[in-house]
Protein backbone atom coordinates (compact mmCIF):
# COMPACT_ATOMS: atom_id res chain seq x y z
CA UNK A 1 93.80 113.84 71.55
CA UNK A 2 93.50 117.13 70.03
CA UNK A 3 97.06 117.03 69.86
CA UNK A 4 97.54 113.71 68.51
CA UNK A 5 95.27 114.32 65.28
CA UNK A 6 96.60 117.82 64.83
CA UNK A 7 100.43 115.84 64.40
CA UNK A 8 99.10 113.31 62.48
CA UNK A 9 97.30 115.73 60.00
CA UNK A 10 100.48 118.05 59.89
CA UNK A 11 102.30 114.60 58.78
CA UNK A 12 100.65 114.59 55.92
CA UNK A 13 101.22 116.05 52.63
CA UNK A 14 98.82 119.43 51.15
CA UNK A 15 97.33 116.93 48.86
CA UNK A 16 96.74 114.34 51.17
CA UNK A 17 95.42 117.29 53.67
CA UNK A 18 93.14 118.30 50.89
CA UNK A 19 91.89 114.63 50.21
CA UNK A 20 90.94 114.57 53.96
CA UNK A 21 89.52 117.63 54.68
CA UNK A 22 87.37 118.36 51.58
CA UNK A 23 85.93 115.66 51.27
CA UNK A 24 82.87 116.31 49.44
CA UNK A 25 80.64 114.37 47.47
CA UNK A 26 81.29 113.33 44.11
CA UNK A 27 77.37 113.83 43.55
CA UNK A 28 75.99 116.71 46.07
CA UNK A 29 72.76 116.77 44.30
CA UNK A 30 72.30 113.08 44.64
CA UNK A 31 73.09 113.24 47.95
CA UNK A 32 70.89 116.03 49.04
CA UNK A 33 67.87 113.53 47.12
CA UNK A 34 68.82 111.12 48.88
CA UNK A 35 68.44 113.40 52.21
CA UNK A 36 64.92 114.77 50.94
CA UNK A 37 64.14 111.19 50.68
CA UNK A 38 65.09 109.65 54.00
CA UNK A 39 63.47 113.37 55.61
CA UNK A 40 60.01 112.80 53.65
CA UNK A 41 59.67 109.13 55.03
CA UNK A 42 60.58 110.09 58.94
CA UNK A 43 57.84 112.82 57.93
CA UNK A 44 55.58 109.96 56.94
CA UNK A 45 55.94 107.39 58.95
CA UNK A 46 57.08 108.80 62.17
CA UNK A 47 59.29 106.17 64.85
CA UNK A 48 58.84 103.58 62.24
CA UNK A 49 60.55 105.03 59.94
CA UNK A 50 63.54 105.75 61.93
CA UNK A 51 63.64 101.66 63.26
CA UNK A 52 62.91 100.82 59.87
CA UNK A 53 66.73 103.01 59.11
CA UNK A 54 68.10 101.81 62.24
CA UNK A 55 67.36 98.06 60.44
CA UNK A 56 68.34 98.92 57.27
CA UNK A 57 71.86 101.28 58.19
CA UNK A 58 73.25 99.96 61.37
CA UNK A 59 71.40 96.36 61.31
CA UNK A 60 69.86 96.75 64.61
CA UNK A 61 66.84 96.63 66.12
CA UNK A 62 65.92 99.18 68.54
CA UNK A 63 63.47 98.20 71.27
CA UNK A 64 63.01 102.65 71.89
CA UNK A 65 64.08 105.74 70.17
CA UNK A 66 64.74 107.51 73.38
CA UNK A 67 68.07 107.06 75.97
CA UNK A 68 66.38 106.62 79.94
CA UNK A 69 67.00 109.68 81.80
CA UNK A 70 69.14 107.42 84.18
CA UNK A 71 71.73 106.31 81.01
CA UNK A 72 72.01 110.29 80.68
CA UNK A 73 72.98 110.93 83.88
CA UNK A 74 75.15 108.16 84.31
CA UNK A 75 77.20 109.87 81.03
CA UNK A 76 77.11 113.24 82.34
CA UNK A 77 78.67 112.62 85.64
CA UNK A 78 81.13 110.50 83.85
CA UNK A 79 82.21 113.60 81.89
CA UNK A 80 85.56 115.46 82.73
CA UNK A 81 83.92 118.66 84.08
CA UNK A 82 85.32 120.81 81.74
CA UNK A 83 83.40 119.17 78.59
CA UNK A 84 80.70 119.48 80.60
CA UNK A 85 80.43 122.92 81.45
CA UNK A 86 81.01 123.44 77.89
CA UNK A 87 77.77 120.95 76.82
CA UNK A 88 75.98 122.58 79.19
């Protein structure tokens, strides 16, 4: 894969490169409000405030905040061994 994006990236040209890989916001400082904002309400309201997100960003409803221990094993051993030695 690495591969793959690495050709595709070379394909492009230094201002397309540029385009992609500083991409920055037009409006840091309204970004980073935006941040304080979302941070000061999961202060605030806890869990609720991250399903109320989880609503209001992805349009689902989450029944828990937390992955079972079993999905988590189930994706570990499913990982090549090499990625995860290196998560590990």
């Amino acid at each position: 894969m690495k591969i793959a994006i690495e050709s595709t990236i070379q394909a492009l040209t230094p201002e397309e490169r540029t385009l992609l890989l500083e991409r920055r916001p037009t409006d840091a400082e309204a970004v980073k409000k935006g941040v304080r904002k979302l941070l000061a309400e999961v202060r605030q309201d806890g869990d609720e405030a991250l399903r109320r997100m989880a609503r209001e960003f992805d349009g689902v409803e989450l029944d828990a905040l937390e992955i079972p221990r079993e999905r988590w094993h189930q994706a570990a051993a499913a990982l090549d061994p090499a990625v995860r030695n290196a998560l590990e």
